[in-house]
PDB file of N, CA and C in Angstrom:
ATOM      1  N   UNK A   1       0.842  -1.177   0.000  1.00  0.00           N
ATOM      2  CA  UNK A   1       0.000   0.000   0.000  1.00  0.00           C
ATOM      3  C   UNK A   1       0.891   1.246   0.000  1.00  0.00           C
ATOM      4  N   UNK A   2       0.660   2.256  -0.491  1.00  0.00           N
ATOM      5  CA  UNK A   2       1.491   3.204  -0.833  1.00  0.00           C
ATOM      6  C   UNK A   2       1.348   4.113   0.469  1.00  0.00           C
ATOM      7  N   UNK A   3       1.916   4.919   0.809  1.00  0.00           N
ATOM      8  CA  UNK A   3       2.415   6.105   1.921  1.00  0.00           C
ATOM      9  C   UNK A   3       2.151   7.490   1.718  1.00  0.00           C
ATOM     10  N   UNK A   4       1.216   7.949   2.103  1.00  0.00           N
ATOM     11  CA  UNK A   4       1.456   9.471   1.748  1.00  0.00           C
ATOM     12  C   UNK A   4       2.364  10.201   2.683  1.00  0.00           C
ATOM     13  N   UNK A   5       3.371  10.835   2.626  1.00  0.00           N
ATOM     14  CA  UNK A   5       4.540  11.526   3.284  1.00  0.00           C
ATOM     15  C   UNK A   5       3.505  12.771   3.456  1.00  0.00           C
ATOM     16  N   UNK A   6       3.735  13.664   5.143  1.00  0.00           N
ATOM     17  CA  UNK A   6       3.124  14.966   4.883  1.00  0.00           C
ATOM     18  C   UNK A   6       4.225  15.746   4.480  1.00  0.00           C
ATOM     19  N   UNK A   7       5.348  15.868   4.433  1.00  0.00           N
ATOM     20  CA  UNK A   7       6.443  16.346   3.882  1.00  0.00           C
ATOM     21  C   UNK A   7       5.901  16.877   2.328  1.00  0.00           C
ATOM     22  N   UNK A   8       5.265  15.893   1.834  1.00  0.00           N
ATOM     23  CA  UNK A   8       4.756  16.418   0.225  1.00  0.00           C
ATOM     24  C   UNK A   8       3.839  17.365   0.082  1.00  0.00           C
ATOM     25  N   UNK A   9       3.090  17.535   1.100  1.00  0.00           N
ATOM     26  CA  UNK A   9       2.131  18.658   1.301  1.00  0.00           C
ATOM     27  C   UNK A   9       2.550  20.024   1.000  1.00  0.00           C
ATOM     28  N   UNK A  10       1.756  20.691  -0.436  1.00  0.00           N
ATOM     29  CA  UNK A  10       2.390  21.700  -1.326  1.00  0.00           C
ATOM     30  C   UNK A  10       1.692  22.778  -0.822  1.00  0.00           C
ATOM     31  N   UNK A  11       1.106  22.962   0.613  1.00  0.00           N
ATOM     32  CA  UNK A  11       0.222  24.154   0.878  1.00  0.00           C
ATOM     33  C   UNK A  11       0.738  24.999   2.113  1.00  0.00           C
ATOM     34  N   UNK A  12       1.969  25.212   1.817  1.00  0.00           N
ATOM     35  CA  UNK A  12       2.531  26.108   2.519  1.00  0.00           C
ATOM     36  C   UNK A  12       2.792  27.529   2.142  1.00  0.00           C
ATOM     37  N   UNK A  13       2.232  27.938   1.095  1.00  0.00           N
ATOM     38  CA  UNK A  13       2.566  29.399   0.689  1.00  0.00           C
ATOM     39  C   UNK A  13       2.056  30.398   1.739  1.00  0.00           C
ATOM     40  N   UNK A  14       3.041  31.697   1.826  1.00  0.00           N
ATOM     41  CA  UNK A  14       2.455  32.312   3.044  1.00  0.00           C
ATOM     42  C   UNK A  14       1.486  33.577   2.809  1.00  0.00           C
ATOM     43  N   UNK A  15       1.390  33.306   1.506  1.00  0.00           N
ATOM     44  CA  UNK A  15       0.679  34.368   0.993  1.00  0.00           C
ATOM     45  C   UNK A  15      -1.280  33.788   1.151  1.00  0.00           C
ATOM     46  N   UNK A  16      -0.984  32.684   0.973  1.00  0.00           N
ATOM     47  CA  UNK A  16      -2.269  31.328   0.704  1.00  0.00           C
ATOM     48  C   UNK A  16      -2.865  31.373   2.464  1.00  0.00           C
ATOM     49  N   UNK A  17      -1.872  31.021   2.936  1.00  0.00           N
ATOM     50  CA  UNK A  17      -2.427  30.031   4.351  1.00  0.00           C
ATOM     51  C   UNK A  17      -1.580  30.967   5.224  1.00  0.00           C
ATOM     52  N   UNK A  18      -2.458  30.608   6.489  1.00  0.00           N
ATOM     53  CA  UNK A  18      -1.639  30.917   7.832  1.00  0.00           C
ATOM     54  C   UNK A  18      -1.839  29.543   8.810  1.00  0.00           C
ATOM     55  N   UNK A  19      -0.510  29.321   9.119  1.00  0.00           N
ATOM     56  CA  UNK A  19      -0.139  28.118   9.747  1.00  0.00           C
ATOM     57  C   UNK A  19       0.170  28.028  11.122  1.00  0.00           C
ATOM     58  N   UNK A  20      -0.248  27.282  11.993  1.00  0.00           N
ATOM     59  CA  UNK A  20      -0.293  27.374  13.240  1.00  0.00           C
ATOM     60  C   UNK A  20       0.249  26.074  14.395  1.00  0.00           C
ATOM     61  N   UNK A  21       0.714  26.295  15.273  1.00  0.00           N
ATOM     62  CA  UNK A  21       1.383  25.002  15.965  1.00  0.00           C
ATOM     63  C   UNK A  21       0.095  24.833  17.213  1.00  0.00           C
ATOM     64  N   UNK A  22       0.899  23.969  17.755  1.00  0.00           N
ATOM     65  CA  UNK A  22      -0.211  23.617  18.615  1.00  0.00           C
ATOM     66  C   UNK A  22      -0.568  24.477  19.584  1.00  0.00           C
ATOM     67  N   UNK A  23       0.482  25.684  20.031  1.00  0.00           N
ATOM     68  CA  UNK A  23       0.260  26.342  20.731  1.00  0.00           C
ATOM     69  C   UNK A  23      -0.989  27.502  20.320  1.00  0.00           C
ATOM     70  N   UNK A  24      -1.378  27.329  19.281  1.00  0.00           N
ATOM     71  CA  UNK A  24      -2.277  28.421  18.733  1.00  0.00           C
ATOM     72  C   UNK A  24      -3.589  27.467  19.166  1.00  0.00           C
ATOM     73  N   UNK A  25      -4.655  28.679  19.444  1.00  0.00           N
ATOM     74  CA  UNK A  25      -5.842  28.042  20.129  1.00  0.00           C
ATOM     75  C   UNK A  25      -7.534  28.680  19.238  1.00  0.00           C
ATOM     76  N   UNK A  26      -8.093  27.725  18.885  1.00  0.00           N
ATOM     77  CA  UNK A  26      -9.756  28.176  18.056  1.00  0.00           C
ATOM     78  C   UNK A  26     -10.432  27.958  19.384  1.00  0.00           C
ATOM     79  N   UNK A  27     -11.583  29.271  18.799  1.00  0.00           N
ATOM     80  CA  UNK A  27     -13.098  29.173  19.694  1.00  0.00           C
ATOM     81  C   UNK A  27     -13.945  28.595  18.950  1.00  0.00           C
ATOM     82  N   UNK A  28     -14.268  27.530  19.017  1.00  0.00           N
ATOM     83  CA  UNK A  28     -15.024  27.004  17.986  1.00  0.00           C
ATOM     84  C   UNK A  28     -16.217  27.427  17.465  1.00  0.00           C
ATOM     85  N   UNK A  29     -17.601  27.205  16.925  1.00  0.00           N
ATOM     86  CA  UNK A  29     -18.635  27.934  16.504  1.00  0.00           C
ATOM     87  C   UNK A  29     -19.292  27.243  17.830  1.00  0.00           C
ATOM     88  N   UNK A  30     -19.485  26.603  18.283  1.00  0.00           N
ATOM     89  CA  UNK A  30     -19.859  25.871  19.705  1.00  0.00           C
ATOM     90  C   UNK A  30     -19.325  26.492  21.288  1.00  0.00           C
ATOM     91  N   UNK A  31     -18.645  27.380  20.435  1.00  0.00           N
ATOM     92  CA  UNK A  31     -17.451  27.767  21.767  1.00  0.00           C
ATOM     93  C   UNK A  31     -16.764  27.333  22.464  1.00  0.00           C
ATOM     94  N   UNK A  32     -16.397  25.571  22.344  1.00  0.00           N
ATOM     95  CA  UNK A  32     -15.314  25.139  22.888  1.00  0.00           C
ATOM     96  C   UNK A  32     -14.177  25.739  22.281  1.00  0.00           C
ATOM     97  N   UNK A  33     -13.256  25.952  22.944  1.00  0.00           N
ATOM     98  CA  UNK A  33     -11.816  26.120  22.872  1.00  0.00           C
ATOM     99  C   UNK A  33     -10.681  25.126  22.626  1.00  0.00           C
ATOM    100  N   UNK A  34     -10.021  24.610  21.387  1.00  0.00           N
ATOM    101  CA  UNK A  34      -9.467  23.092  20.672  1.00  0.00           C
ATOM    102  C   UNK A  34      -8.251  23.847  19.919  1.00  0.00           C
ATOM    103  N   UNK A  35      -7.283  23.086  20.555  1.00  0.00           N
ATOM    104  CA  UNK A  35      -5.807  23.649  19.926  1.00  0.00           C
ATOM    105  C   UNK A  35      -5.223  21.947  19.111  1.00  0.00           C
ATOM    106  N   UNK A  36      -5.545  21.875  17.716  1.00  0.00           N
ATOM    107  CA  UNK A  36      -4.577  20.840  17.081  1.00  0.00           C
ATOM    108  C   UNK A  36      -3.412  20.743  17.033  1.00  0.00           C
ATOM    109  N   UNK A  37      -2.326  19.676  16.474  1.00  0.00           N
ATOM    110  CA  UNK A  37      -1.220  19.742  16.331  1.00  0.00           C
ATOM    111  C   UNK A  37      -0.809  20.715  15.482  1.00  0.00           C
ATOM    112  N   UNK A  38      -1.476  20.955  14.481  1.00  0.00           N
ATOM    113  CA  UNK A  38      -1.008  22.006  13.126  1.00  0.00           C
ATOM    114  C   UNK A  38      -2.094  22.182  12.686  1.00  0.00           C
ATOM    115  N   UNK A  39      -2.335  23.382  12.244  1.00  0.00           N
ATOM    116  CA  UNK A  39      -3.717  24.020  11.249  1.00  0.00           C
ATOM    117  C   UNK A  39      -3.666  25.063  10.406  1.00  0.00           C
ATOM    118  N   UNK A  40      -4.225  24.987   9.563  1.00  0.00           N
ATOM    119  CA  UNK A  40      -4.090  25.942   8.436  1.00  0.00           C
ATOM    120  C   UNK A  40      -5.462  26.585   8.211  1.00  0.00           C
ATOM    121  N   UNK A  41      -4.932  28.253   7.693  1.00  0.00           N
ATOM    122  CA  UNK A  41      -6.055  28.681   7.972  1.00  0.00           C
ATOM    123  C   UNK A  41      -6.275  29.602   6.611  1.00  0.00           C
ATOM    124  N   UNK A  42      -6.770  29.840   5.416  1.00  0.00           N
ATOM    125  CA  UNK A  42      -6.909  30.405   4.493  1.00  0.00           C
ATOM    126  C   UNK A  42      -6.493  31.870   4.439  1.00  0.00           C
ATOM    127  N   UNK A  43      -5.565  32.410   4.422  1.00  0.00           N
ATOM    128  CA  UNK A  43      -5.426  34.149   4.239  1.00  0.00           C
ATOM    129  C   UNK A  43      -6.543  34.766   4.631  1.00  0.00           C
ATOM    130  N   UNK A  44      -7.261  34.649   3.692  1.00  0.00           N
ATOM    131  CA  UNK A  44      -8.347  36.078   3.846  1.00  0.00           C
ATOM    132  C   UNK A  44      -9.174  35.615   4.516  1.00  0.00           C
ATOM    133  N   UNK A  45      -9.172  34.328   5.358  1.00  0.00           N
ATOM    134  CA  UNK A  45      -9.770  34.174   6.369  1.00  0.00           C
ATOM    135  C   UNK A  45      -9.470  34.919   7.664  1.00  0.00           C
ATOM    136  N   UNK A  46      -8.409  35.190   7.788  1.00  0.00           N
ATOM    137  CA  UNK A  46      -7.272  35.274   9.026  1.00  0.00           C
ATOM    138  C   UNK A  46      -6.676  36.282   8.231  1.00  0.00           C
ATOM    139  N   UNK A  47      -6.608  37.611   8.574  1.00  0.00           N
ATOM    140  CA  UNK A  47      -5.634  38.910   7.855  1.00  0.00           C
ATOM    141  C   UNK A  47      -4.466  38.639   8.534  1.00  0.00           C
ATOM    142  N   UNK A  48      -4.706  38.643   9.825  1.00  0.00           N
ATOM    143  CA  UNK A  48      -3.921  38.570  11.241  1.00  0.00           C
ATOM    144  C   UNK A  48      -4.002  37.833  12.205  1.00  0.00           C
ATOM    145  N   UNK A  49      -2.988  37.569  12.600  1.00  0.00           N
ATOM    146  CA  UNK A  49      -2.789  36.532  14.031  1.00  0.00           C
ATOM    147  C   UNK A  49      -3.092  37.432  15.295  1.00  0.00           C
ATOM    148  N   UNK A  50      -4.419  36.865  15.623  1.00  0.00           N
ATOM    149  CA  UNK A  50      -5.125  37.801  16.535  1.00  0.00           C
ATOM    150  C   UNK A  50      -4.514  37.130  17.813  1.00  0.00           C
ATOM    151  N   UNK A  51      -4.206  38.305  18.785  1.00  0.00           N
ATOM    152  CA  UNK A  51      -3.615  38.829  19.828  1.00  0.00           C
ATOM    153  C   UNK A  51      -4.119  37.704  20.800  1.00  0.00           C
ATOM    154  N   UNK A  52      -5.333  36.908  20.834  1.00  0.00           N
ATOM    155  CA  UNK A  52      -5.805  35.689  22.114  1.00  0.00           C
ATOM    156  C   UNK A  52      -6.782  34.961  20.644  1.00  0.00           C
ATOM    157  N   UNK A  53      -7.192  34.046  20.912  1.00  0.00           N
ATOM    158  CA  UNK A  53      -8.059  32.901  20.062  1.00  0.00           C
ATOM    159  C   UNK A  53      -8.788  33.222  18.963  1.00  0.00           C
ATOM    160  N   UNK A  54      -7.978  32.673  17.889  1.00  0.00           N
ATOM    161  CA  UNK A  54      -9.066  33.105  16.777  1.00  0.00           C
ATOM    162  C   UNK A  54     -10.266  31.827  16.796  1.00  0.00           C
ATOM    163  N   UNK A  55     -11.338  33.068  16.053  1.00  0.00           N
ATOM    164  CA  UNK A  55     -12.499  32.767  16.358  1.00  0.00           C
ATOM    165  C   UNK A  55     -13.258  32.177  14.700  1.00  0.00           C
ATOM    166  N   UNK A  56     -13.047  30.983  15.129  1.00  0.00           N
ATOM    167  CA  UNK A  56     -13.151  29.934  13.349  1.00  0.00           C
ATOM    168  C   UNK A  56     -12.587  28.576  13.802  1.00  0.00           C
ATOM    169  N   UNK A  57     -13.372  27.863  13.282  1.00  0.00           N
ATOM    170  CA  UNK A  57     -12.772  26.721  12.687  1.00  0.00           C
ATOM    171  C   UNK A  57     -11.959  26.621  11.640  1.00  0.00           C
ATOM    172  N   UNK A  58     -10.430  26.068  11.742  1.00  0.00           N
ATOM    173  CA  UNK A  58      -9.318  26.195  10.929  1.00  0.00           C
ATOM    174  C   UNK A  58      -9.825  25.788   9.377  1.00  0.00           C
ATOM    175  N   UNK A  59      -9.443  25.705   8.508  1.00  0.00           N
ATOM    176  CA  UNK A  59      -9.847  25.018   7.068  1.00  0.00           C
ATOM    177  C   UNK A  59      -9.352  23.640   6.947  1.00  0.00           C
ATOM    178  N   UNK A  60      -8.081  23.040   7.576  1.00  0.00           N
ATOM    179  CA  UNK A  60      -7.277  21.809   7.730  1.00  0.00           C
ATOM    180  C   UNK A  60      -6.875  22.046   8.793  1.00  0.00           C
ATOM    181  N   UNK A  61      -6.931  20.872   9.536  1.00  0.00           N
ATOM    182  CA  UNK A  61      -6.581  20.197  11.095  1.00  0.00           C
ATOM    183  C   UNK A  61      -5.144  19.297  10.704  1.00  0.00           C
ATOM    184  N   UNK A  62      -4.164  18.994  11.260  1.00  0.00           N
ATOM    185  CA  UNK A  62      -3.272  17.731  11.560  1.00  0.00           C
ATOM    186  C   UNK A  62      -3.343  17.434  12.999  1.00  0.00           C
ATOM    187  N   UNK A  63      -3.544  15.959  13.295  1.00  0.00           N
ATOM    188  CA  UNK A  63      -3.332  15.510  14.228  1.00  0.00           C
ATOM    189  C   UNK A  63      -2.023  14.434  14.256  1.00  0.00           C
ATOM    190  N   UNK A  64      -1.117  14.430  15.118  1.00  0.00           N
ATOM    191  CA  UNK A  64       0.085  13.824  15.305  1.00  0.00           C
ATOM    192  C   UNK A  64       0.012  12.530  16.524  1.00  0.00           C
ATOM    193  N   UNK A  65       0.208  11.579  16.327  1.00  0.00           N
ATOM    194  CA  UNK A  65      -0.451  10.765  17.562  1.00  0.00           C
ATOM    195  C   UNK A  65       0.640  10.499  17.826  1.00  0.00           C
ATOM    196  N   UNK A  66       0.825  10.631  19.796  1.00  0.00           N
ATOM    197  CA  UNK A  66       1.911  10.445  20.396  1.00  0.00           C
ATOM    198  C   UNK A  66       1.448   8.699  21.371  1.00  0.00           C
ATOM    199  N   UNK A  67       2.826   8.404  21.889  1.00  0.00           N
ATOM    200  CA  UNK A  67       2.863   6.824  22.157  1.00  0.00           C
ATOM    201  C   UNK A  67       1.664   6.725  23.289  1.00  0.00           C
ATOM    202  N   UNK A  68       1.573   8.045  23.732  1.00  0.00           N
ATOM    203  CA  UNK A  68       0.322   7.926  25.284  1.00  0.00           C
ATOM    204  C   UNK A  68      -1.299   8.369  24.241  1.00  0.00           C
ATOM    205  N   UNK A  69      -1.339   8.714  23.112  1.00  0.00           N
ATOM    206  CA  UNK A  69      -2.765   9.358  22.894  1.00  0.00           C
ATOM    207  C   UNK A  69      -3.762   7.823  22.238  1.00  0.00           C
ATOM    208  N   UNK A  70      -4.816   8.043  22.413  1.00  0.00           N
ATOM    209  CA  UNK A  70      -5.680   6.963  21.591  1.00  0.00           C
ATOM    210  C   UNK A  70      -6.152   7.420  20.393  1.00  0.00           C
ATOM    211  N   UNK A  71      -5.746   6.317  19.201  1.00  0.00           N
ATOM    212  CA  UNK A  71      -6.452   6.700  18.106  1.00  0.00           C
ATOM    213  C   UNK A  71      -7.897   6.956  17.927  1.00  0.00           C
ATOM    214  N   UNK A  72      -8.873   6.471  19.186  1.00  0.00           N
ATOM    215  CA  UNK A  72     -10.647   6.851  18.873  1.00  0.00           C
ATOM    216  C   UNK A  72     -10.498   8.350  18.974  1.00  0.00           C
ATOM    217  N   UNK A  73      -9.402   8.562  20.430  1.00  0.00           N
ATOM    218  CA  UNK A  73      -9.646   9.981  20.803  1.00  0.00           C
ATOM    219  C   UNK A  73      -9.238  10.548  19.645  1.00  0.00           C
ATOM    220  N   UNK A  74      -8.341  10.901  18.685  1.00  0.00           N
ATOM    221  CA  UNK A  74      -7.895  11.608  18.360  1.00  0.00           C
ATOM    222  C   UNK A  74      -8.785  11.985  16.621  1.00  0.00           C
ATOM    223  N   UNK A  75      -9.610  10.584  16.734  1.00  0.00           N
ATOM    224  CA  UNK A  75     -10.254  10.338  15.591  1.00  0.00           C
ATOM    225  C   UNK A  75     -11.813  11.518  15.881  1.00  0.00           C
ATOM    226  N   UNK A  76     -12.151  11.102  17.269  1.00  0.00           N
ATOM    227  CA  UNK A  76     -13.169  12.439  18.189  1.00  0.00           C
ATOM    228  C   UNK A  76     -12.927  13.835  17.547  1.00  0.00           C
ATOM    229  N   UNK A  77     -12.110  13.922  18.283  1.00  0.00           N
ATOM    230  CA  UNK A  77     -11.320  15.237  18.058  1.00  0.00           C
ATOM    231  C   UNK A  77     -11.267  16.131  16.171  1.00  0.00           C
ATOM    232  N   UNK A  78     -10.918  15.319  15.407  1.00  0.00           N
ATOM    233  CA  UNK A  78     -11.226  15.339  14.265  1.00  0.00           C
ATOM    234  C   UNK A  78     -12.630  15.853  13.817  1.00  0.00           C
ATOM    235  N   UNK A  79     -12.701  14.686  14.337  1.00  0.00           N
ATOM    236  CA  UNK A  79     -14.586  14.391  13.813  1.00  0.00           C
ATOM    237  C   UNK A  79     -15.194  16.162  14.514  1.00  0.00           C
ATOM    238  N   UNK A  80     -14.989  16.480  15.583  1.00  0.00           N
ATOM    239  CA  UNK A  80     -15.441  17.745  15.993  1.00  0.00           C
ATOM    240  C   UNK A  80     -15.469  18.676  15.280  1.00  0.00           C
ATOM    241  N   UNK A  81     -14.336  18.765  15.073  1.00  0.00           N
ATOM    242  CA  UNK A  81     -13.730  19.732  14.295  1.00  0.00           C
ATOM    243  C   UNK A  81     -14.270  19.920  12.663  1.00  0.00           C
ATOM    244  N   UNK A  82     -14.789  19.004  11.895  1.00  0.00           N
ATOM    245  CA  UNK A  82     -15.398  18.649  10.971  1.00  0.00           C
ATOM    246  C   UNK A  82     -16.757  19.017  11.088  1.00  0.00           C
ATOM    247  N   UNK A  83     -17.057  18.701  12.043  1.00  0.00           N
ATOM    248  CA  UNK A  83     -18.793  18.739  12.029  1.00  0.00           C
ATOM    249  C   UNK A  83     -18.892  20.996  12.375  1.00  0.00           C
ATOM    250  N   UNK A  84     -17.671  20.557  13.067  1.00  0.00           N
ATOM    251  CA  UNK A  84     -17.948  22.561  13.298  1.00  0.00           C
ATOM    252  C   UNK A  84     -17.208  23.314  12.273  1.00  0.00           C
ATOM    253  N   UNK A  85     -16.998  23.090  10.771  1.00  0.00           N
ATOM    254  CA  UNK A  85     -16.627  23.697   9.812  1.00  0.00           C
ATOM    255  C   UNK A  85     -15.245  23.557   9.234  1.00  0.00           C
ATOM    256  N   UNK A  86     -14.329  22.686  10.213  1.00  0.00           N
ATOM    257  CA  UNK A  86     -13.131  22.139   9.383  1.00  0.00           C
ATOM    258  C   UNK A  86     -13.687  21.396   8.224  1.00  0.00           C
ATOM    259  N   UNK A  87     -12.428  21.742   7.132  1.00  0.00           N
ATOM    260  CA  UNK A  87     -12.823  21.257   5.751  1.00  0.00           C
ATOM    261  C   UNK A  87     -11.796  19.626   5.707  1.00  0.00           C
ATOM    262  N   UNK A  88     -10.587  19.303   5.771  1.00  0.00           N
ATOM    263  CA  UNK A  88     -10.059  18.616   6.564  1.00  0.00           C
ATOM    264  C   UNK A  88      -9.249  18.147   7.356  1.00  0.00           C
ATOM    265  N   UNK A  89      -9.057  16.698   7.803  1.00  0.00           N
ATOM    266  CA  UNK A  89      -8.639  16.691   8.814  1.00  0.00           C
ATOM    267  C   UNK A  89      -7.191  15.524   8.408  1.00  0.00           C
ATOM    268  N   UNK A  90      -6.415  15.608   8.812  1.00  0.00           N
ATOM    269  CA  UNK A  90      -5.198  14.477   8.896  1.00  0.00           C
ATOM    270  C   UNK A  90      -4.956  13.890  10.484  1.00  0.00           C
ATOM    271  N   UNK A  91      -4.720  12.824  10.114  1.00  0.00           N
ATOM    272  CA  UNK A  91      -4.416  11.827  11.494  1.00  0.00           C
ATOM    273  C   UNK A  91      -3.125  11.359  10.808  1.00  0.00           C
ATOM    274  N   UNK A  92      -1.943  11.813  11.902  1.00  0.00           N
ATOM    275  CA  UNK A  92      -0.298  11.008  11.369  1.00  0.00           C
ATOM    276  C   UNK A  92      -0.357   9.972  12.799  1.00  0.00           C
ATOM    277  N   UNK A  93       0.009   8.640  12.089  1.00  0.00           N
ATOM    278  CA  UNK A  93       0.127   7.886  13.002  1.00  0.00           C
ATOM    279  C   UNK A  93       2.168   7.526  12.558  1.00  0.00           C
ATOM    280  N   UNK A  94       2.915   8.301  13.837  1.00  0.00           N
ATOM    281  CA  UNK A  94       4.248   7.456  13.732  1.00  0.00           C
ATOM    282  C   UNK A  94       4.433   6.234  13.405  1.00  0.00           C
ATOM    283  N   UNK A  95       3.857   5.728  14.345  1.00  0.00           N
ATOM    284  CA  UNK A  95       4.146   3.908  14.545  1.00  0.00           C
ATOM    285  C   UNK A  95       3.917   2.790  13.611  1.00  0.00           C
ATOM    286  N   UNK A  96       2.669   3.344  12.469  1.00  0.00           N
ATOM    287  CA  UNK A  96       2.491   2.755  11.163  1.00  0.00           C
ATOM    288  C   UNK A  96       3.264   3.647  10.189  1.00  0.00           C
ATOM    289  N   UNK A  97       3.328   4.692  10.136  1.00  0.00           N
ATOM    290  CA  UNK A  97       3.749   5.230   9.474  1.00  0.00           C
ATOM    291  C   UNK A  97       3.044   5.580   8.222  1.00  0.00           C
ATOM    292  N   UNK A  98       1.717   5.914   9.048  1.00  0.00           N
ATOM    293  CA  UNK A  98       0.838   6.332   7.734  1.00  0.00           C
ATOM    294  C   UNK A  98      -0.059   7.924   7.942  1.00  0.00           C
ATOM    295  N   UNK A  99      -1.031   8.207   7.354  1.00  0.00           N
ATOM    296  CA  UNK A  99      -1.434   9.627   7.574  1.00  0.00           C
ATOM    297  C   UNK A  99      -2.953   8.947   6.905  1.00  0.00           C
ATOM    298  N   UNK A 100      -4.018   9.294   7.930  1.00  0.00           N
ATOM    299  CA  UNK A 100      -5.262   8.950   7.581  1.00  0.00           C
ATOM    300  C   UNK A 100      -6.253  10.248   7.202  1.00  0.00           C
ATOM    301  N   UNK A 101      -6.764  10.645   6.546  1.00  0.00           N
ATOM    302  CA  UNK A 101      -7.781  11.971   5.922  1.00  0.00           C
ATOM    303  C   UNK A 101      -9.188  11.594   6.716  1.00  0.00           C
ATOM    304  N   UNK A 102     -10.102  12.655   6.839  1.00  0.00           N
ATOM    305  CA  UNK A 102     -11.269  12.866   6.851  1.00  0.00           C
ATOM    306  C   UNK A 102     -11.963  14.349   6.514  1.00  0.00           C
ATOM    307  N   UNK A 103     -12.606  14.529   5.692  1.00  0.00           N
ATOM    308  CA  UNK A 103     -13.209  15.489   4.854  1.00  0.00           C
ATOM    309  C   UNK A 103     -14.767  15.818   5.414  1.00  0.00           C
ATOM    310  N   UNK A 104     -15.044  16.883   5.900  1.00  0.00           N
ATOM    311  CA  UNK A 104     -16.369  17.215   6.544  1.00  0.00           C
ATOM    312  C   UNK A 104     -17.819  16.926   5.488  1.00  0.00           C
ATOM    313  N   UNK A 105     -16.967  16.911   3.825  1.00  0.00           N
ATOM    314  CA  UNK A 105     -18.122  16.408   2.919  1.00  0.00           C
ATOM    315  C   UNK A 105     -18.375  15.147   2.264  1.00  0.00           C
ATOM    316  N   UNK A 106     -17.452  14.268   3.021  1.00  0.00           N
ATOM    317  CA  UNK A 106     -17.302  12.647   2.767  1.00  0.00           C
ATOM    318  C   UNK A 106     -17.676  12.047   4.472  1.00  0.00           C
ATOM    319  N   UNK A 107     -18.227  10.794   4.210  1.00  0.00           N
ATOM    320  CA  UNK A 107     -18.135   9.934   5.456  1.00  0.00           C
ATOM    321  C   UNK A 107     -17.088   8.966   5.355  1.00  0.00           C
ATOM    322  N   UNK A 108     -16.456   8.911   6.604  1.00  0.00           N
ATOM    323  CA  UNK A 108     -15.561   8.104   6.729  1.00  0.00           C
ATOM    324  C   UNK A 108     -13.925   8.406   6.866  1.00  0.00           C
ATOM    325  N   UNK A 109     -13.253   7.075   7.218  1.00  0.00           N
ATOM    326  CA  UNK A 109     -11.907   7.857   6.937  1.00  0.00           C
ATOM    327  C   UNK A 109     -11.352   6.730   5.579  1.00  0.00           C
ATOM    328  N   UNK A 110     -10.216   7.708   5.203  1.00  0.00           N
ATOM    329  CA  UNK A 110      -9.339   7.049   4.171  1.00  0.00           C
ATOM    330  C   UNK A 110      -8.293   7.288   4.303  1.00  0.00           C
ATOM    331  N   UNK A 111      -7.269   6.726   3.704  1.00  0.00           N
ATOM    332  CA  UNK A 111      -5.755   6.796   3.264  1.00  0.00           C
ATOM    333  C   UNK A 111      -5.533   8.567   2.764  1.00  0.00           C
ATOM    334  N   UNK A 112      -4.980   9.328   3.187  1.00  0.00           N
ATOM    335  CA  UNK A 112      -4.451  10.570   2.907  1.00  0.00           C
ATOM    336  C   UNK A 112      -3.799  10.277   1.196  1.00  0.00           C
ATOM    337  N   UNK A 113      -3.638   9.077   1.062  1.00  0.00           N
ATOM    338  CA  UNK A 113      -3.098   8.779  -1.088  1.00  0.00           C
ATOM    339  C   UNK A 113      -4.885   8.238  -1.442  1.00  0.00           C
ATOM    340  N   UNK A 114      -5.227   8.361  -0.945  1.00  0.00           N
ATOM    341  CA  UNK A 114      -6.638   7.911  -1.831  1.00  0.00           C
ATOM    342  C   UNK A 114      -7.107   6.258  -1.484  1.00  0.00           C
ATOM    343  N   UNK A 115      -5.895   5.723  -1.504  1.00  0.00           N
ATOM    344  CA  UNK A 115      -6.101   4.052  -1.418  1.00  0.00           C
ATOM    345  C   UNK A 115      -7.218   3.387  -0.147  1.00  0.00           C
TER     346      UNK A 115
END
């Protein structure tokens, strides 16, 4: 089965996206408060990196799973984020060494290569 590397991921322009670590924090449309591993957020969504929590659901989520997190949880977490206006979502699992997608206008998850 083939591998999608996120390394190949061509959506880093800084003119395009604004990119965020985990330390950056959303108010969601629900108003919980959910900081992902990495998120991207469309330019003219985001002019500026506002001063305390921007207030949006990111456009793309990454989630990074560490040796203590559970994949349901992290699959939750996703799924939230989807249902409150993330477009999508990545799950990197180290240990397989794979990267799983979920898209707020598809059900289900898949292979980040399509497979």
């Amino acid at each position: 089965m083939k591998r999608y590397r996120l390394g190949k991921l061509r959506l880093l322009s800084r003119k395009l996206w604004r990119v965020t670590g985990s330390s950056a924090e959303f108010v969601l449309p629900n108003l919980d408060i959910r900081a992902p591993d990495v998120s991207f957020v469309q330019a003219d969504r985001l002019r500026r990196s506002p001063r305390s929590f921007a207030e949006l659901a990111p456009d793309l989520i990454v989630e990074v799973k560490s040796p203590t997190d559970s994949l349901v949880k992290l699959r939750e977490k996703i799924d939230e984020f989807l249902r409150l206006g993330t477009k999508v979502g990545l799950l990197v699992n180290p240990e397989d060494r794979s990267v799983r997608s979920a898209a707020n206008n598809f059900a289900g998850w898949g292979n980040a290569d399509g497979a």
